[in-house]
N, C-alpha and C. Protein backbone atom coordinates (compact mmCIF):
# COMPACT_ATOMS: atom_id res chain seq x y z
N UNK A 1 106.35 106.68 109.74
CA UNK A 1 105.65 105.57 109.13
C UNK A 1 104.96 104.71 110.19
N UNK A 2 105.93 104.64 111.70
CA UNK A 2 104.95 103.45 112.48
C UNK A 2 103.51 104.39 112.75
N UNK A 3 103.34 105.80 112.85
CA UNK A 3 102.24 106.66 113.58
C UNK A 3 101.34 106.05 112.14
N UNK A 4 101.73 106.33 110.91
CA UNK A 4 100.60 105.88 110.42
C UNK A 4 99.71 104.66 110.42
N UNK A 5 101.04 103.43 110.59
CA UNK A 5 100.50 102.03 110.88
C UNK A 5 99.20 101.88 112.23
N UNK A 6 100.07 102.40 112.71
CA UNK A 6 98.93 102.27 113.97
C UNK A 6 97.69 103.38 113.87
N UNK A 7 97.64 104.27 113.35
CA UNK A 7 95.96 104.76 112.99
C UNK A 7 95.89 104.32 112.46
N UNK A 8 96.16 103.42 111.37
CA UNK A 8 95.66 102.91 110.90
C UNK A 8 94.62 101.58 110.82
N UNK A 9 95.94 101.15 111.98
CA UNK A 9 94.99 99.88 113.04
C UNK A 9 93.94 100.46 113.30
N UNK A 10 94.20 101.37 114.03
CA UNK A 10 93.39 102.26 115.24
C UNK A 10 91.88 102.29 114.54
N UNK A 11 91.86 103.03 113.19
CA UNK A 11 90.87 103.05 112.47
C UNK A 11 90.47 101.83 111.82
N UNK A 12 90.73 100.83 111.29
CA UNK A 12 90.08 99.85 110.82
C UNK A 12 90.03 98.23 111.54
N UNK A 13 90.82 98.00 112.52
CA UNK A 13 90.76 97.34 113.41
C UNK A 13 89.83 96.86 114.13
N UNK A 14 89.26 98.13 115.22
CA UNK A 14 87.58 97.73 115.74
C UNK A 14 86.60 97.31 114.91
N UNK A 15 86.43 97.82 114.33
CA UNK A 15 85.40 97.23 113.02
C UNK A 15 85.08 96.03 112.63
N UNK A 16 86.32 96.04 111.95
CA UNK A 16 86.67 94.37 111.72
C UNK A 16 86.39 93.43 112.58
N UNK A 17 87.15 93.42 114.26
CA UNK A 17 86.93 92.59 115.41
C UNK A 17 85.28 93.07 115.56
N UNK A 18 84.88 93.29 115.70
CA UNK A 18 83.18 94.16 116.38
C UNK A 18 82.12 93.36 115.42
N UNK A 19 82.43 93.16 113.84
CA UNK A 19 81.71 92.70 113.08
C UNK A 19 81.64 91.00 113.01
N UNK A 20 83.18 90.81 113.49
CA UNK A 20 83.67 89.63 113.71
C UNK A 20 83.19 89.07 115.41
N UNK A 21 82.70 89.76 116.37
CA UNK A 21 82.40 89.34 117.62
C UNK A 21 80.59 89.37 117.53
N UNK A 22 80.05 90.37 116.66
CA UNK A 22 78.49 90.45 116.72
C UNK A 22 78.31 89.09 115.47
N UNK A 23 79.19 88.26 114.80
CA UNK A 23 78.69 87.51 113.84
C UNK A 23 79.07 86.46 114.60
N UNK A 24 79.97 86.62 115.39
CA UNK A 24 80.22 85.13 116.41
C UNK A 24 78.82 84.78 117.16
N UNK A 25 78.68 86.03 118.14
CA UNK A 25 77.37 85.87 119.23
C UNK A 25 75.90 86.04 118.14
N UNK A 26 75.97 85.71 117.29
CA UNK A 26 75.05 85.67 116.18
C UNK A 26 73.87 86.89 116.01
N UNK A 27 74.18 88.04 116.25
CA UNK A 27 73.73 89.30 115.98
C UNK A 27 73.43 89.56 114.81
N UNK A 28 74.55 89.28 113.60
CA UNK A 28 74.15 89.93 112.58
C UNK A 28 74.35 88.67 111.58
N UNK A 29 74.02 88.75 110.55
CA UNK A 29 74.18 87.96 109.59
C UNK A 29 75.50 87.93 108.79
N UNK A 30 75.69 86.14 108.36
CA UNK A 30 77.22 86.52 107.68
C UNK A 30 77.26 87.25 106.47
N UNK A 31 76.17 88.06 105.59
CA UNK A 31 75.86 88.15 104.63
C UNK A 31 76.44 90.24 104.76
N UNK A 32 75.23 90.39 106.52
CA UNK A 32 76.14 91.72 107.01
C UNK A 32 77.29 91.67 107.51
N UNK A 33 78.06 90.72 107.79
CA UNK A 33 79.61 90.74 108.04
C UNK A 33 80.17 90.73 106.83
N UNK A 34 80.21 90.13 105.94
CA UNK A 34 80.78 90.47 104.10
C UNK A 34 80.55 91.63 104.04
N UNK A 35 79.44 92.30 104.37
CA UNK A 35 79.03 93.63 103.28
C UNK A 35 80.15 94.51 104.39
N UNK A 36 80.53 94.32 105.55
CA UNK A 36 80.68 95.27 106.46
C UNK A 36 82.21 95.04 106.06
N UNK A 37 82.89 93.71 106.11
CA UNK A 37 84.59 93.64 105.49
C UNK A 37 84.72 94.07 104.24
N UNK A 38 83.66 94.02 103.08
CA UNK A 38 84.10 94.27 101.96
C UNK A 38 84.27 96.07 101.79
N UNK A 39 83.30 97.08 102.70
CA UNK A 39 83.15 98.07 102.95
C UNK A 39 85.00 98.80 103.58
N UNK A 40 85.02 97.74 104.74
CA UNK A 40 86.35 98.47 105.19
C UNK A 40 87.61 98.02 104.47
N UNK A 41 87.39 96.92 103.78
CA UNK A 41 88.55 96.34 102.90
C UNK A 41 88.80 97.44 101.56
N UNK A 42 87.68 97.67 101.47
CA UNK A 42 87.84 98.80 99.96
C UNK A 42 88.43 99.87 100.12
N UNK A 43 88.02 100.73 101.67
CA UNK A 43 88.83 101.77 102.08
C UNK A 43 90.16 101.98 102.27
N UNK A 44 90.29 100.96 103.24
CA UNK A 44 91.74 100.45 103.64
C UNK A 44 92.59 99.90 102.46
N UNK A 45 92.30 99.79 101.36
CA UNK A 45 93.15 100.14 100.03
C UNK A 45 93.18 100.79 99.54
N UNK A 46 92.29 101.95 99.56
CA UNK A 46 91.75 103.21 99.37
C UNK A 46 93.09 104.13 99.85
N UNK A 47 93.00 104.20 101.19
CA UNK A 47 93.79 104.65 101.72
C UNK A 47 95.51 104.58 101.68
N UNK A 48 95.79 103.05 101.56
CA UNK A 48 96.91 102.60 101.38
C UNK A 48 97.43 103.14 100.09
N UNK A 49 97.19 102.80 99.27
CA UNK A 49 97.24 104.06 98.14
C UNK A 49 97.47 105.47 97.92
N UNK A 50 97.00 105.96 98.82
CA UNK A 50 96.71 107.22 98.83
C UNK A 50 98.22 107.57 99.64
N UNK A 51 98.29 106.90 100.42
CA UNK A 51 99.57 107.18 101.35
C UNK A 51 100.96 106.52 100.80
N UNK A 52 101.28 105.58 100.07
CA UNK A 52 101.93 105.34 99.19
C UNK A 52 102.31 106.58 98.03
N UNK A 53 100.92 106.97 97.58
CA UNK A 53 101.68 107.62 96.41
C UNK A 53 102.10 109.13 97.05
N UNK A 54 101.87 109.55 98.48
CA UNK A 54 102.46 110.47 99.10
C UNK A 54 103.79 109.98 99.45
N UNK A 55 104.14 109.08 100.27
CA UNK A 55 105.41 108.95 100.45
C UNK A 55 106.27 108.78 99.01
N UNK A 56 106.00 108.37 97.80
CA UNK A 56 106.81 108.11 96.99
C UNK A 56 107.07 109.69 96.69
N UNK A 57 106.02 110.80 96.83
CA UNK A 57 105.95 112.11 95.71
C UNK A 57 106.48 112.75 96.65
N UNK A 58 107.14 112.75 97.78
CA UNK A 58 107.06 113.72 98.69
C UNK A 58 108.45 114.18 98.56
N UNK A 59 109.60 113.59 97.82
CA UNK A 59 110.54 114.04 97.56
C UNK A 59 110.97 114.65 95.96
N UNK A 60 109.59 114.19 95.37
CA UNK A 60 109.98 114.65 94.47
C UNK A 60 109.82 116.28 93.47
N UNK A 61 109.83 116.49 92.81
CA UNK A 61 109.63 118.06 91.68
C UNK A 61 108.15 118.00 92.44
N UNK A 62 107.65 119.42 92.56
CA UNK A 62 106.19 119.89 92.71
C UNK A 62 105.06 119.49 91.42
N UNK A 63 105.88 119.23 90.08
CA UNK A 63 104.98 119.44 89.02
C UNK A 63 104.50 117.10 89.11
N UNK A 64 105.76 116.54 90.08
CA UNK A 64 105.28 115.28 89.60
C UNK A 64 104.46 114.80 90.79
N UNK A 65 105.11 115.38 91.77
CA UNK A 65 104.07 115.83 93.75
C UNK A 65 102.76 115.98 93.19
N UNK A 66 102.05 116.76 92.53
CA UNK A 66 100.90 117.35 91.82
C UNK A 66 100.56 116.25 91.24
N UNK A 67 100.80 115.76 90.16
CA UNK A 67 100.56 114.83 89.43
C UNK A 67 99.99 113.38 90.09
N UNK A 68 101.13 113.11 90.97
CA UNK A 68 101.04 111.48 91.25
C UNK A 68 99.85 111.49 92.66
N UNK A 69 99.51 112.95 93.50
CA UNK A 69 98.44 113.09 94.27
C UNK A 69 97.07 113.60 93.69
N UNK A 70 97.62 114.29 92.88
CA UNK A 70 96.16 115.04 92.39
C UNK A 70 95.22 113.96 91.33
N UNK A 71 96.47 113.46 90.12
CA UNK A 71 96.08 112.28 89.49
C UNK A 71 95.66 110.96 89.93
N UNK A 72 96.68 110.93 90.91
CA UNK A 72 96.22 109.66 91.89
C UNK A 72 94.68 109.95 92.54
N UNK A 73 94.52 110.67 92.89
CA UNK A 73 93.42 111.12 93.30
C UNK A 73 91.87 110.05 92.75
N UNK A 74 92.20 111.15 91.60
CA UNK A 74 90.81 111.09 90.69
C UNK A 74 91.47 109.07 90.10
N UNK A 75 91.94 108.78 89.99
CA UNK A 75 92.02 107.41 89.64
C UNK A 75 91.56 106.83 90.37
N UNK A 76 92.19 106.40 91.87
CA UNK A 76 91.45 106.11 93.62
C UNK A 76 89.54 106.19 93.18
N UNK A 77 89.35 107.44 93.05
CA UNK A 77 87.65 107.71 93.02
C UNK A 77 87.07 106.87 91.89
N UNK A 78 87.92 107.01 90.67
CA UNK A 78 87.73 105.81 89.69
C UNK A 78 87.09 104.53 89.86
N UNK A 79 88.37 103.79 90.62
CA UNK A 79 88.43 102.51 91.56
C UNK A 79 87.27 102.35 92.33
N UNK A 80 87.25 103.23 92.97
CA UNK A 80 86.21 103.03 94.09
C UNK A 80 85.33 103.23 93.76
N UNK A 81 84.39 104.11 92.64
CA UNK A 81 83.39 104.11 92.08
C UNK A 81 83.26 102.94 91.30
N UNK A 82 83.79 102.18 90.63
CA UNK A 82 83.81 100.49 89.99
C UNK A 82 83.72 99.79 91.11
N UNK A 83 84.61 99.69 91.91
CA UNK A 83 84.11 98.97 92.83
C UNK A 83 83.40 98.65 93.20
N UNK A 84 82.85 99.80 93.82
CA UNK A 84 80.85 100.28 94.74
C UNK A 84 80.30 99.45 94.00
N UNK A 85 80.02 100.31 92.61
CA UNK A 85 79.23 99.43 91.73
C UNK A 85 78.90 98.45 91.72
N UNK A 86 80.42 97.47 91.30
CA UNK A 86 80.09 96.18 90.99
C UNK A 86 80.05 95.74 91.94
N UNK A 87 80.48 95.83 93.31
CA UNK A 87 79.97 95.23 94.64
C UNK A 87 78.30 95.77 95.08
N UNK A 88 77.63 96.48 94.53
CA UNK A 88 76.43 96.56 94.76
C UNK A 88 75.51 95.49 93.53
N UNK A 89 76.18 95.64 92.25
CA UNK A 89 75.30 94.75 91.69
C UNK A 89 75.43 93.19 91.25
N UNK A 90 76.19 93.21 91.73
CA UNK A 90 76.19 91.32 91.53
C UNK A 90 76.98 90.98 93.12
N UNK A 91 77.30 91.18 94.11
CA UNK A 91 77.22 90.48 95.20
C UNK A 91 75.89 90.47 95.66
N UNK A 92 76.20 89.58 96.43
CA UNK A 92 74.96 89.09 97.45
C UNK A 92 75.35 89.87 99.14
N UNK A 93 75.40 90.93 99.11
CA UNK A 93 75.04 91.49 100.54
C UNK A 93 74.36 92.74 100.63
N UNK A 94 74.65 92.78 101.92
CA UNK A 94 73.18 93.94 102.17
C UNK A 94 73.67 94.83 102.12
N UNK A 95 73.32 95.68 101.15
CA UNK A 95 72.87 96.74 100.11
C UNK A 95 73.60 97.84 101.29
N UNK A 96 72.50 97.99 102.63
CA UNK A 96 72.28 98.98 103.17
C UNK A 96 73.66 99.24 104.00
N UNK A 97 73.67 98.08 104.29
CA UNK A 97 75.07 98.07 105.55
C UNK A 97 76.21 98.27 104.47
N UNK A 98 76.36 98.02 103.60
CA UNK A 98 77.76 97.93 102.78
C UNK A 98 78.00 99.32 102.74
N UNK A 99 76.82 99.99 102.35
CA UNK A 99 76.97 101.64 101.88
C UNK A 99 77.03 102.78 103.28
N UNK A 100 76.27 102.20 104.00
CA UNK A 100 76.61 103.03 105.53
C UNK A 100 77.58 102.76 106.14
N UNK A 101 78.41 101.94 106.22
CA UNK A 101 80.02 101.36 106.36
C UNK A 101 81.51 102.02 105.52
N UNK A 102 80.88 101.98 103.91
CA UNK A 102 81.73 102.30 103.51
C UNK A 102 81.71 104.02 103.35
N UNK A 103 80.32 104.60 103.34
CA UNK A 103 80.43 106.40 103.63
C UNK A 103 81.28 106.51 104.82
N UNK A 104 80.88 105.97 105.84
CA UNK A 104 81.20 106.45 107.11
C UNK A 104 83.14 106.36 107.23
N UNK A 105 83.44 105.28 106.30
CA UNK A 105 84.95 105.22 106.55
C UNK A 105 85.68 105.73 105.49
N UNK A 106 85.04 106.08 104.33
CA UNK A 106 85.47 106.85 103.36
C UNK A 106 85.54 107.96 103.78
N UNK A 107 84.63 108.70 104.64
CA UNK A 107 84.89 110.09 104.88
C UNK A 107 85.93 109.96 106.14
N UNK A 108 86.01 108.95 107.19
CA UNK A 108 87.42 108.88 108.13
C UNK A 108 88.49 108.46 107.65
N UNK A 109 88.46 108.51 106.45
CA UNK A 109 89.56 108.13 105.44
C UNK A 109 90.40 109.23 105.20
N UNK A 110 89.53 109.43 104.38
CA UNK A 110 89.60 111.44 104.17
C UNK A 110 89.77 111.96 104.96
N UNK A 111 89.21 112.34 106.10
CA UNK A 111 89.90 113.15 107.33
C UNK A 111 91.78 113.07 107.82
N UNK A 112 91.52 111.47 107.86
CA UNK A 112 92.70 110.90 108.16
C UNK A 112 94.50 111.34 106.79
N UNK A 113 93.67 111.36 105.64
CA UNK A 113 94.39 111.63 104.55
C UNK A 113 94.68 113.51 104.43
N UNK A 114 93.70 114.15 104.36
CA UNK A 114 94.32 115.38 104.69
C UNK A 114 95.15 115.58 106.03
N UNK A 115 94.80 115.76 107.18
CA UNK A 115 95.44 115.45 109.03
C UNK A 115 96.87 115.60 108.35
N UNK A 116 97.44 113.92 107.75
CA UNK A 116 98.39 113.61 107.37
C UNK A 116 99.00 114.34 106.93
N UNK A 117 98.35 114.76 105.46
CA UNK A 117 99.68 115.52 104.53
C UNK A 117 100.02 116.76 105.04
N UNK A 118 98.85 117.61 105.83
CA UNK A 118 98.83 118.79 106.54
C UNK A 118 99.55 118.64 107.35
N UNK A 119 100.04 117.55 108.04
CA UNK A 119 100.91 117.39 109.19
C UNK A 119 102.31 117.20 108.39
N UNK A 120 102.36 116.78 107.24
CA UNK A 120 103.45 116.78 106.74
C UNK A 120 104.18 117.75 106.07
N UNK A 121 102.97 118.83 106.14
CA UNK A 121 103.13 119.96 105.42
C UNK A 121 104.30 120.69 106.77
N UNK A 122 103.66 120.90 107.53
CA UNK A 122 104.46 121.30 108.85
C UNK A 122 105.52 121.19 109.15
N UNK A 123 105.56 119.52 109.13
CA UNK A 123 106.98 119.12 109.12
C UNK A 123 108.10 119.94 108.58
N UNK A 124 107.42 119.60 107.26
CA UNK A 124 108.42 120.49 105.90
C UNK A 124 108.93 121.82 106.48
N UNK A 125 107.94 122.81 106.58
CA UNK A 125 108.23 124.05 106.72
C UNK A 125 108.92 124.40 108.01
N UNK A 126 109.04 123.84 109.11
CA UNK A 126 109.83 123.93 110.27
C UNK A 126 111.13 123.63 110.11
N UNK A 127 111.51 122.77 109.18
CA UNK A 127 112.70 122.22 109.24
C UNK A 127 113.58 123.69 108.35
């Protein structure tokens, strides 16, 4: 559990500080610092989720393992497709940065989320 905490830092951490140091030295606008937290904030629950409902399923029957990842799944995409949405049409930020922020960490999301269970898969079978 701490290896995940800390990629987890690892991955959403810089970002955060980087968006938070270019809006200090007045680089970007606070309007692209919202769009850029609301981008990694969505993931990073995205994710948290995703890894939650693995640790809860990971001991359990294959048919509810299946269920609570595979179902969980498509619910997550749910979420996050409402989300997008309604954070594209009634906030006030930029459009462009919100969506090139949140592809880019949705798919290191995903990387990060298979890695995992594949690594956990390993685990399993060695023991």
């Amino acid at each position: 559990m701490r290896n995940i905490l800390k990629t987890i830092i690892y991955i959403f951490f810089p970002p955060y500080l980087l968006a938070y140091i270019l809006k200090y030295l007045e680089v970007i606008s606070i309007i692209q610092e919202l769009s850029i937290f609301l981008a990694l904030f969505l993931n990073l629950i995205n994710l948290s989720i995703a890894l939650l409902l693995f640790n809860i399923s990971k001991k359990k029957s294959n048919q509810l393992f299946m269920l609570l990842n595979l179902g969980g799944m498509g619910v997550r995409v749910l979420f996050l497709l409402f989300t997008f949405t309604l954070s594209l049409i009634f906030l006030e930020i930029d459009k462009y940065a919100f969506i090139l922020v949140f592809l880019i960490f949705y798919s290191m999301s995903i990387v990060f989320e298979v890695r995992h269970f594949n690594s956990r898969k390993d685990e399993k079978n060695t023991q």
